[in-house]
PDB file of N, CA and C in Angstrom:
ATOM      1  N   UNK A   1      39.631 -94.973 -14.552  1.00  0.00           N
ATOM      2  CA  UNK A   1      39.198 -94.896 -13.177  1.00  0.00           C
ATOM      3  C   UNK A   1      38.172 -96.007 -12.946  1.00  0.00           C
ATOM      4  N   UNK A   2      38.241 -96.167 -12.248  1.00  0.00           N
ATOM      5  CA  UNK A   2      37.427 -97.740 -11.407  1.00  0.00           C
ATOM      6  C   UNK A   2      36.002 -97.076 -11.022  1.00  0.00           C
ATOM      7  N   UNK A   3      35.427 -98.336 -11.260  1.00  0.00           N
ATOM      8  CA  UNK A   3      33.681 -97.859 -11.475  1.00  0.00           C
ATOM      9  C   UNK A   3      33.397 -96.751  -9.563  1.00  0.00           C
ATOM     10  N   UNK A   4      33.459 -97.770  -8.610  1.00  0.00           N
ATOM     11  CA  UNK A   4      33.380 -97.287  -7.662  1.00  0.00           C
ATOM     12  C   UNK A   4      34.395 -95.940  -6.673  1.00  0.00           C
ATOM     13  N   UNK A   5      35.194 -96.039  -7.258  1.00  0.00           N
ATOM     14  CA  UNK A   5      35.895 -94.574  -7.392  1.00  0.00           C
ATOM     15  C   UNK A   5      35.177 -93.461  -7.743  1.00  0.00           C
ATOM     16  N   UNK A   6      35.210 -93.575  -9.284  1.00  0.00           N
ATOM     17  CA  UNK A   6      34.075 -92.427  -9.839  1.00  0.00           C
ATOM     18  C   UNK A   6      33.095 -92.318  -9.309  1.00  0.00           C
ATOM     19  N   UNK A   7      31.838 -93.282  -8.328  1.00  0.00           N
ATOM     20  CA  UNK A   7      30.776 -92.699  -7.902  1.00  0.00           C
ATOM     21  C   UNK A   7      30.881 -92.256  -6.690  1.00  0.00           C
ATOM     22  N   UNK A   8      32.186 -92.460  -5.813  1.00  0.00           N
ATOM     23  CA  UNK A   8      32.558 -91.836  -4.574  1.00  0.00           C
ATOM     24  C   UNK A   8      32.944 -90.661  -4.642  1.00  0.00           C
ATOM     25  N   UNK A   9      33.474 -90.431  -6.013  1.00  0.00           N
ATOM     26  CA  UNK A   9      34.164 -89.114  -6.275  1.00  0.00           C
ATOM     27  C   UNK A   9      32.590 -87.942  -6.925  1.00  0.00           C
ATOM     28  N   UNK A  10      31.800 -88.998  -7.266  1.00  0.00           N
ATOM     29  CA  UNK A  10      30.734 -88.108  -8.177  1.00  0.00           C
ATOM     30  C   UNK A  10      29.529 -87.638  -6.803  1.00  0.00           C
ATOM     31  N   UNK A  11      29.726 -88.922  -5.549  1.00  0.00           N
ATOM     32  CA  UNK A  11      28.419 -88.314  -5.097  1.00  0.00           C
ATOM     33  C   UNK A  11      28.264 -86.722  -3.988  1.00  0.00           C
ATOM     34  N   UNK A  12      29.403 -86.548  -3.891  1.00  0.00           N
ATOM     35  CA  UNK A  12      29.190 -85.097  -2.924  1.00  0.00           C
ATOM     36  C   UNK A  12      28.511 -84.220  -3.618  1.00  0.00           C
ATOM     37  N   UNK A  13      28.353 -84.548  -5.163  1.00  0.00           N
ATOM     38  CA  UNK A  13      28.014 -83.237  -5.901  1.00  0.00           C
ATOM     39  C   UNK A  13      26.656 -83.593  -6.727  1.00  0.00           C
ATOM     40  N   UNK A  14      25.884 -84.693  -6.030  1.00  0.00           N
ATOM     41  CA  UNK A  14      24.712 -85.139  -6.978  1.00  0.00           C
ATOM     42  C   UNK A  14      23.772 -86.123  -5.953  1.00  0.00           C
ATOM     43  N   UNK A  15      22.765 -85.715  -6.341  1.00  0.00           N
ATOM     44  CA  UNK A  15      21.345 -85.936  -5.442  1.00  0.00           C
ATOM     45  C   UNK A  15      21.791 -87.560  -5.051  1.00  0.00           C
ATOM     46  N   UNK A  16      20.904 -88.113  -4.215  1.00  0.00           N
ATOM     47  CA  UNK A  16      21.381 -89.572  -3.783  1.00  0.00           C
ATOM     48  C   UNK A  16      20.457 -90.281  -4.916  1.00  0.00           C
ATOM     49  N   UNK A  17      19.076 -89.746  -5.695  1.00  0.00           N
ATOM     50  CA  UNK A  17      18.444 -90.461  -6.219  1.00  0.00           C
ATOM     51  C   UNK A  17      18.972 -90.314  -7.960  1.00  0.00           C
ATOM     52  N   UNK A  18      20.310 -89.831  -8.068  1.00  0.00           N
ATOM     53  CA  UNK A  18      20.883 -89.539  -9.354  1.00  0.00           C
ATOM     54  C   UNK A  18      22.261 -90.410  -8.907  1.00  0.00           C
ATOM     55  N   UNK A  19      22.740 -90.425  -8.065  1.00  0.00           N
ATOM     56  CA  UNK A  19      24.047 -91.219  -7.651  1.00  0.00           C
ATOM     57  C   UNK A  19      23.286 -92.714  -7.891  1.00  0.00           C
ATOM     58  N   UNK A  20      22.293 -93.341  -7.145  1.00  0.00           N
ATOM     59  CA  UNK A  20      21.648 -94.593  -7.372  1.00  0.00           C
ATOM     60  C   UNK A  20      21.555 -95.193  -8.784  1.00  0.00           C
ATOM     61  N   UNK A  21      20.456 -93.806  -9.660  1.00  0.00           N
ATOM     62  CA  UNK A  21      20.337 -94.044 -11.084  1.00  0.00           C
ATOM     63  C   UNK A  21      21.918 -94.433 -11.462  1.00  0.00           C
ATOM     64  N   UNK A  22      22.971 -94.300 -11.331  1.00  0.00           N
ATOM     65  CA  UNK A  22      24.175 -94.424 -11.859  1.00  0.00           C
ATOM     66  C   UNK A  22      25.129 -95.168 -11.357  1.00  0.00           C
ATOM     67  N   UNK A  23      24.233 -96.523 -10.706  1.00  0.00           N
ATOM     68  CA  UNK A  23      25.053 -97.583 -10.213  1.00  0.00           C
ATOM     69  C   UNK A  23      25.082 -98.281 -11.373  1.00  0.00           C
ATOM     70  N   UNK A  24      24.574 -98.535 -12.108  1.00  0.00           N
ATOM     71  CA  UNK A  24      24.222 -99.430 -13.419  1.00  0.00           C
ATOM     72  C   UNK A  24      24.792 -98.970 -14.911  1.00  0.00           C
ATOM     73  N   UNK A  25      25.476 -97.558 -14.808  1.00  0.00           N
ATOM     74  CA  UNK A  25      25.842 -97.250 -15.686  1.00  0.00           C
ATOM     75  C   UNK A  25      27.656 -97.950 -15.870  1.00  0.00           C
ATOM     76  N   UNK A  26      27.896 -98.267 -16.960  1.00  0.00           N
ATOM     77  CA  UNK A  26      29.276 -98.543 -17.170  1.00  0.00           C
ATOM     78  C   UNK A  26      29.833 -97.423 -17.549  1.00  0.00           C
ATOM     79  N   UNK A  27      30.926 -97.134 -16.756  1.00  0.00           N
ATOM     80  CA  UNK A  27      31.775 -95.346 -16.637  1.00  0.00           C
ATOM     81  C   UNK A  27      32.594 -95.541 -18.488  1.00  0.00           C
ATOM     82  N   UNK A  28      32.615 -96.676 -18.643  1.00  0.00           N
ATOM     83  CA  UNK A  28      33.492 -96.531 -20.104  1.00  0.00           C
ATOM     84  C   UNK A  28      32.350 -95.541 -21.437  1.00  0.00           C
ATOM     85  N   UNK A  29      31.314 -95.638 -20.928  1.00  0.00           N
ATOM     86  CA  UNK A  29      30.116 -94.934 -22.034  1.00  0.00           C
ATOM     87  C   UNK A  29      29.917 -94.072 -21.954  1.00  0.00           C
ATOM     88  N   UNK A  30      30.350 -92.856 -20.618  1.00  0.00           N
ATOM     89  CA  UNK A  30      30.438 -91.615 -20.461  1.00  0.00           C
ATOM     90  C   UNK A  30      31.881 -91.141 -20.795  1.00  0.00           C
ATOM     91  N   UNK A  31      31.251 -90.118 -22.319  1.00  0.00           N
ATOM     92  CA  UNK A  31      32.633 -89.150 -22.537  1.00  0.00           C
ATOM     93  C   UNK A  31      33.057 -88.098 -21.335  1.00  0.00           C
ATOM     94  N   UNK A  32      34.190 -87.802 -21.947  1.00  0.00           N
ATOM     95  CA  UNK A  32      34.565 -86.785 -21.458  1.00  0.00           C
ATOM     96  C   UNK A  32      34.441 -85.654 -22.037  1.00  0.00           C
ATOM     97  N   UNK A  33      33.896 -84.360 -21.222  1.00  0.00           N
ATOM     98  CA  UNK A  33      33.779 -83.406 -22.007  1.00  0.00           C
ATOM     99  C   UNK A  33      34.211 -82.333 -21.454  1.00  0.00           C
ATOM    100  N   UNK A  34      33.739 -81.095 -22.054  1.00  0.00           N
ATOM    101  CA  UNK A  34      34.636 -79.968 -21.955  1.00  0.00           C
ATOM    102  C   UNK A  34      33.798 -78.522 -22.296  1.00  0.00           C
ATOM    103  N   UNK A  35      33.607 -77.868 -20.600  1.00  0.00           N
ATOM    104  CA  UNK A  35      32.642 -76.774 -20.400  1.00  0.00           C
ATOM    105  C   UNK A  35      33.015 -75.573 -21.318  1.00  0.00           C
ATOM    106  N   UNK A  36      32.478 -74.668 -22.111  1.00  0.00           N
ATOM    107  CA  UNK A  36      32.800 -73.839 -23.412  1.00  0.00           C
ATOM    108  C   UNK A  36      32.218 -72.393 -23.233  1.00  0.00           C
ATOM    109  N   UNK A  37      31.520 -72.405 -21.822  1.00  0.00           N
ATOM    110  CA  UNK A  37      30.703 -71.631 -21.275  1.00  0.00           C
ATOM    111  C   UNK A  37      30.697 -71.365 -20.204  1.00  0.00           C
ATOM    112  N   UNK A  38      30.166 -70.042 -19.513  1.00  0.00           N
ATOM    113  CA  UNK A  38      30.222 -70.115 -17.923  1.00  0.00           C
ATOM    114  C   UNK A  38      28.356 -70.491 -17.874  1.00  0.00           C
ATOM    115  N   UNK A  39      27.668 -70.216 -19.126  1.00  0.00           N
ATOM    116  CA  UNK A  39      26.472 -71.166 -18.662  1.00  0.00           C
ATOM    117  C   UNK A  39      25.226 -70.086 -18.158  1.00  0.00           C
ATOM    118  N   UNK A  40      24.088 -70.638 -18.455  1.00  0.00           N
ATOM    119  CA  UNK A  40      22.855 -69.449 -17.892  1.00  0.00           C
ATOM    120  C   UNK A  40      22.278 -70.313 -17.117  1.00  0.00           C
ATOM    121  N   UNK A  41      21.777 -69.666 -16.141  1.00  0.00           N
ATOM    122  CA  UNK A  41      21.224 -69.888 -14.910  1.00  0.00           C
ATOM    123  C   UNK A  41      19.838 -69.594 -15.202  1.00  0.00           C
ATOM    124  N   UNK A  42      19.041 -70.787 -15.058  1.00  0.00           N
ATOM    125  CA  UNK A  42      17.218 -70.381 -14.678  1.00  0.00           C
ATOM    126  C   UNK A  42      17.080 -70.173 -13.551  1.00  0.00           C
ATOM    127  N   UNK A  43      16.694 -69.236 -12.869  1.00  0.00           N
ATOM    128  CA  UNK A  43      15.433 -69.337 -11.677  1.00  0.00           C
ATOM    129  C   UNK A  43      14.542 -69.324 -11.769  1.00  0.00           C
ATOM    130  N   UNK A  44      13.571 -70.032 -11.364  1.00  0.00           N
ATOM    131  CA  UNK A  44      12.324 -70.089 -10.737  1.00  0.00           C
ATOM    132  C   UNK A  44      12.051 -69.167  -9.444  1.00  0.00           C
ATOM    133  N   UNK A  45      11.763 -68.110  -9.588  1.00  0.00           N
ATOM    134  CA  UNK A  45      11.577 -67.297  -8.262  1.00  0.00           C
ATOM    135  C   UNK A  45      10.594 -68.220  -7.101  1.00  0.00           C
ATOM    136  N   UNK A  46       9.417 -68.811  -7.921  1.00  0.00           N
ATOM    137  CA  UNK A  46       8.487 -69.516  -6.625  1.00  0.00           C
ATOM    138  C   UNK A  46       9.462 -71.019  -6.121  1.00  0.00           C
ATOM    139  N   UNK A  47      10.425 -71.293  -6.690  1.00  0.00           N
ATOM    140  CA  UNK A  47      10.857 -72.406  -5.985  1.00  0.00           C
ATOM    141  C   UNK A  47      12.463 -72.196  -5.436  1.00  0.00           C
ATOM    142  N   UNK A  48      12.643 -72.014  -4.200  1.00  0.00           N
ATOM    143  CA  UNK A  48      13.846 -71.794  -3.827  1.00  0.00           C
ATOM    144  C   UNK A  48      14.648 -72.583  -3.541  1.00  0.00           C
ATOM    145  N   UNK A  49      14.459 -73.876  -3.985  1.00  0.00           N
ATOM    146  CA  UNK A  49      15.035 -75.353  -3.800  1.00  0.00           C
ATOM    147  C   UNK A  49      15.601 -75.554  -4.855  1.00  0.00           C
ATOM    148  N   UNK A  50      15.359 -75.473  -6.085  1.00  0.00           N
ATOM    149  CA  UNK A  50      15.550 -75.773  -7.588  1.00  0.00           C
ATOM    150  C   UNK A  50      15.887 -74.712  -8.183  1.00  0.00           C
ATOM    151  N   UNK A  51      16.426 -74.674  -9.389  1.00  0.00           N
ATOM    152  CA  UNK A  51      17.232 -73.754 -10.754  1.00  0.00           C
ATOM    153  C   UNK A  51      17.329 -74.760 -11.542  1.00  0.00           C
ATOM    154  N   UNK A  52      17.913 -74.667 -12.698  1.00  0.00           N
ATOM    155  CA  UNK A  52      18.324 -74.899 -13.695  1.00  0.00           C
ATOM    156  C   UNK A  52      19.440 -74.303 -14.439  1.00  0.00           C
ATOM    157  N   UNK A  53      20.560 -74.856 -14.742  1.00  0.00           N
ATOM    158  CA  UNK A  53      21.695 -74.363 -15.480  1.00  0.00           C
ATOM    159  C   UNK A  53      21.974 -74.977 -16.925  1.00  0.00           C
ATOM    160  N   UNK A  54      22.098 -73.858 -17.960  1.00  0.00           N
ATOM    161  CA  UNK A  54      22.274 -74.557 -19.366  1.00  0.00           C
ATOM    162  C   UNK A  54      23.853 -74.054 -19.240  1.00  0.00           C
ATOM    163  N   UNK A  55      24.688 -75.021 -19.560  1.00  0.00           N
ATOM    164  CA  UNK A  55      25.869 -74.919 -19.836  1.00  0.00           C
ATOM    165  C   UNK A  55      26.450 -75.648 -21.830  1.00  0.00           C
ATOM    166  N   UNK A  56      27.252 -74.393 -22.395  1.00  0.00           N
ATOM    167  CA  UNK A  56      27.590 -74.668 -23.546  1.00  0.00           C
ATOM    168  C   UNK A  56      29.352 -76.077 -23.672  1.00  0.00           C
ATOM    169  N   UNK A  57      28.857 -76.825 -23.570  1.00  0.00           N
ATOM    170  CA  UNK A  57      30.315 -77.629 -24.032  1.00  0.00           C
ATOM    171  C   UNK A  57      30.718 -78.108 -25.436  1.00  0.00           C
ATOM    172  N   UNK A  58      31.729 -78.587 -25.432  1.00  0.00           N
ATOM    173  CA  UNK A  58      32.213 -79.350 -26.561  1.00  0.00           C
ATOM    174  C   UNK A  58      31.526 -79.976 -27.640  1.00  0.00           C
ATOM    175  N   UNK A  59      30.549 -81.129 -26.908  1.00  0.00           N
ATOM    176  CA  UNK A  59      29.656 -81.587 -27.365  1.00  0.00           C
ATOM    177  C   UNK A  59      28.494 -81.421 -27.367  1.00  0.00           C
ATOM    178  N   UNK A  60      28.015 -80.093 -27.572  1.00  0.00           N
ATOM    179  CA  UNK A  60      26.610 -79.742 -27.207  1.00  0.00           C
ATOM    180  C   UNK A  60      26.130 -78.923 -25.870  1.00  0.00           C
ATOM    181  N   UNK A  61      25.007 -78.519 -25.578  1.00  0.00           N
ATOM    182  CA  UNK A  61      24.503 -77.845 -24.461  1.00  0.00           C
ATOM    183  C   UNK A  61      24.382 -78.597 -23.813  1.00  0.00           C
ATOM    184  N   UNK A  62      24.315 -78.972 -22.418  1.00  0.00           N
ATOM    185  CA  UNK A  62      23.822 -79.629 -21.367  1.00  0.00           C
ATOM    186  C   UNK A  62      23.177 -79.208 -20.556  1.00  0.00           C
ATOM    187  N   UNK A  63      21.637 -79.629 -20.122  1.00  0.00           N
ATOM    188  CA  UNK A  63      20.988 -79.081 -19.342  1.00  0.00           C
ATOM    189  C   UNK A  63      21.237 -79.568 -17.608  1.00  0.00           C
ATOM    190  N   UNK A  64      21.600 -78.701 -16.736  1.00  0.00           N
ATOM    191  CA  UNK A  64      21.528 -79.470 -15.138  1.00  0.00           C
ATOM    192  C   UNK A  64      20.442 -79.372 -14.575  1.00  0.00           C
ATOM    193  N   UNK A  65      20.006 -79.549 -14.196  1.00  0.00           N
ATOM    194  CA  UNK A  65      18.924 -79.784 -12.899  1.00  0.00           C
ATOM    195  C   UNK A  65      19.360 -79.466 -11.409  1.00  0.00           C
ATOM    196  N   UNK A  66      19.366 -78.678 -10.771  1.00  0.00           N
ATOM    197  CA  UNK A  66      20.102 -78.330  -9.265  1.00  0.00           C
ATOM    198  C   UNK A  66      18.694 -78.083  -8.303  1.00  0.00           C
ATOM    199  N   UNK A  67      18.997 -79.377  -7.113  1.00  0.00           N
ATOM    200  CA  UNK A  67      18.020 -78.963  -6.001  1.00  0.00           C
ATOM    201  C   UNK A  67      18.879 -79.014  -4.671  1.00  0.00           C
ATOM    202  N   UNK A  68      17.901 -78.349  -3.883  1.00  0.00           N
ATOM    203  CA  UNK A  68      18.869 -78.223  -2.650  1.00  0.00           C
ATOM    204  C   UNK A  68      17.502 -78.433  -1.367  1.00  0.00           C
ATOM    205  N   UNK A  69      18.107 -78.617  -0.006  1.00  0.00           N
ATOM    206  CA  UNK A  69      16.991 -78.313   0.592  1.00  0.00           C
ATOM    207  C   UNK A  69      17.707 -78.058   2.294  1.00  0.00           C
ATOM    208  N   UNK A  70      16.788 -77.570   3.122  1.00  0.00           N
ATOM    209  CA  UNK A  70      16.788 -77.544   3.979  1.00  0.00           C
ATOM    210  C   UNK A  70      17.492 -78.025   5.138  1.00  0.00           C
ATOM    211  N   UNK A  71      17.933 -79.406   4.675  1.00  0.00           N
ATOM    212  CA  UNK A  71      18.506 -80.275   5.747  1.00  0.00           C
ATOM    213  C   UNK A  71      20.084 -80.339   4.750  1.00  0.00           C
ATOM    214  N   UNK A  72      20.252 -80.264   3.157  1.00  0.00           N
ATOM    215  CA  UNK A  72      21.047 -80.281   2.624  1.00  0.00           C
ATOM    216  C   UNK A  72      21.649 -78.868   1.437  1.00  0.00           C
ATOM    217  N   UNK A  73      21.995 -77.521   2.465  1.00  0.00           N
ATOM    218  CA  UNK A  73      21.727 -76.249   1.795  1.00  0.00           C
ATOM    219  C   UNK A  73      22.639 -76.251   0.601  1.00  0.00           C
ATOM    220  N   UNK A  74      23.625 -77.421   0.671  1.00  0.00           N
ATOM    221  CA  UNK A  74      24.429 -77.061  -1.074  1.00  0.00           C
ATOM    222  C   UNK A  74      23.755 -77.650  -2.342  1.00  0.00           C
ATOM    223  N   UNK A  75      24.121 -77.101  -3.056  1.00  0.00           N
ATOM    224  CA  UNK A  75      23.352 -77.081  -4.754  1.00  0.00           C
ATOM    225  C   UNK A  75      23.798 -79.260  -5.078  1.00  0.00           C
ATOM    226  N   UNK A  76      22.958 -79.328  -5.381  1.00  0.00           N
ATOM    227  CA  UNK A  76      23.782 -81.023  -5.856  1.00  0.00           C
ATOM    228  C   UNK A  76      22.707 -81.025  -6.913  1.00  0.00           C
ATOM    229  N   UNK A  77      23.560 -81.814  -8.259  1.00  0.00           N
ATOM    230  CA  UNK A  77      22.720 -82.244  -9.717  1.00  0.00           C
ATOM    231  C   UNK A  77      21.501 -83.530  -9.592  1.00  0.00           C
ATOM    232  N   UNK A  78      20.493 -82.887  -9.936  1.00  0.00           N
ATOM    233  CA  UNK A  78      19.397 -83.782  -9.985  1.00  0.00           C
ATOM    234  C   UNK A  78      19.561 -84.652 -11.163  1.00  0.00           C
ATOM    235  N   UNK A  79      20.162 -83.781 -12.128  1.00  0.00           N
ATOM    236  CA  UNK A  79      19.812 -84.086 -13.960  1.00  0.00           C
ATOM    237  C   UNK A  79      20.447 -83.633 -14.507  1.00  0.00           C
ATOM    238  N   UNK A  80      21.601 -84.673 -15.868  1.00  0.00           N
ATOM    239  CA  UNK A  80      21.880 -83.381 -16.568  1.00  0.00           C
ATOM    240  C   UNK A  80      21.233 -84.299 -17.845  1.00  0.00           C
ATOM    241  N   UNK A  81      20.736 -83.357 -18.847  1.00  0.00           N
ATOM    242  CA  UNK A  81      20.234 -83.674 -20.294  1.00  0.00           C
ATOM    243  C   UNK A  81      21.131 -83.249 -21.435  1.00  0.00           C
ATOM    244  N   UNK A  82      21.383 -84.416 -22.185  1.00  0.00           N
ATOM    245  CA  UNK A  82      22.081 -83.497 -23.351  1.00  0.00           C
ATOM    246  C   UNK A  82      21.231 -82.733 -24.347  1.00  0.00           C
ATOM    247  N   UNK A  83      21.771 -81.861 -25.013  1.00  0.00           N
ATOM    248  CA  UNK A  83      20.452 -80.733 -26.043  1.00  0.00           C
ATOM    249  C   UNK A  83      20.155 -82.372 -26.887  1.00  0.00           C
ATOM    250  N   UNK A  84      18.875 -82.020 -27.158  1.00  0.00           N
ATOM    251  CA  UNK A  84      18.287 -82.910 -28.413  1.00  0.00           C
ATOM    252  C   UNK A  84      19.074 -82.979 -29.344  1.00  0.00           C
ATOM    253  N   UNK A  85      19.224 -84.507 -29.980  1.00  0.00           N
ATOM    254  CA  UNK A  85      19.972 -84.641 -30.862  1.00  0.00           C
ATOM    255  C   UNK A  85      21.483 -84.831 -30.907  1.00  0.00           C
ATOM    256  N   UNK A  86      22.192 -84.228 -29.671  1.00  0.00           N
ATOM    257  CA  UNK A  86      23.352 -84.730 -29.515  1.00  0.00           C
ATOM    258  C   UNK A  86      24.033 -85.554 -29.072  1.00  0.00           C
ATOM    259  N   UNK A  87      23.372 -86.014 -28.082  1.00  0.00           N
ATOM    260  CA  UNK A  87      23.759 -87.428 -27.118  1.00  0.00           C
ATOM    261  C   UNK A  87      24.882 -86.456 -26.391  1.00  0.00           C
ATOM    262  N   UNK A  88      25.222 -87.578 -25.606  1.00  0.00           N
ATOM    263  CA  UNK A  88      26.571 -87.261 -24.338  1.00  0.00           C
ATOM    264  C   UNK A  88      27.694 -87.170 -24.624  1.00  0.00           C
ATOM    265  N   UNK A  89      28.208 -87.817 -26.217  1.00  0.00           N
ATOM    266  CA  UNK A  89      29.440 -88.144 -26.650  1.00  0.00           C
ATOM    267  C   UNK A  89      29.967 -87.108 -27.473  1.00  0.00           C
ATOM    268  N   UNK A  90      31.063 -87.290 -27.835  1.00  0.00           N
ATOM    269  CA  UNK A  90      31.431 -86.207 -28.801  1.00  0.00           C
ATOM    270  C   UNK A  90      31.071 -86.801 -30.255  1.00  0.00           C
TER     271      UNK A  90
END
């Protein structure tokens, strides 16, 4: 898939300041992976903008980051982290 494809296809579902961070990335260095989990959900009760989701995959846990707000009420990824030590890849 063509660089600018993938970020047209990636940004409905990810903050504009995480779509930006990922103009510079080359799409050939992101694996593909594979969700193993339906995943736990943090809330933060005092912040109703933000959660956190740990999801179990293939290659490790991945942490998301989800904010939302006011002018934009659906969930979009701030962040995702891979668990320490595993990196993104398989």
């Amino acid at each position: 898939m063509e660089k600018a494809q993938w970020l047209r296809e990636l940004s409905p579902y990810v903050t504009q300041q995480f779509a930006a961070d990922f103009q510079s990335v080359d799409t050939k260095y992101i694996a593909s992976i594979k969700a193993e989990s339906t995943g736990e959900l943090l809330v933060d009760e005092a912040n109703v903008f933000g959660c956190t989701a740990v999801v179990g995959t293939d290659a490790g846990k991945l942490t998301v980051k989800l904010l939302r707000n006011d002018a934009e009420p659906s969930w979009k990824v701030e962040s995702i982290v891979p668990e320490l030590g595993k990196g993104a890849g398989k």
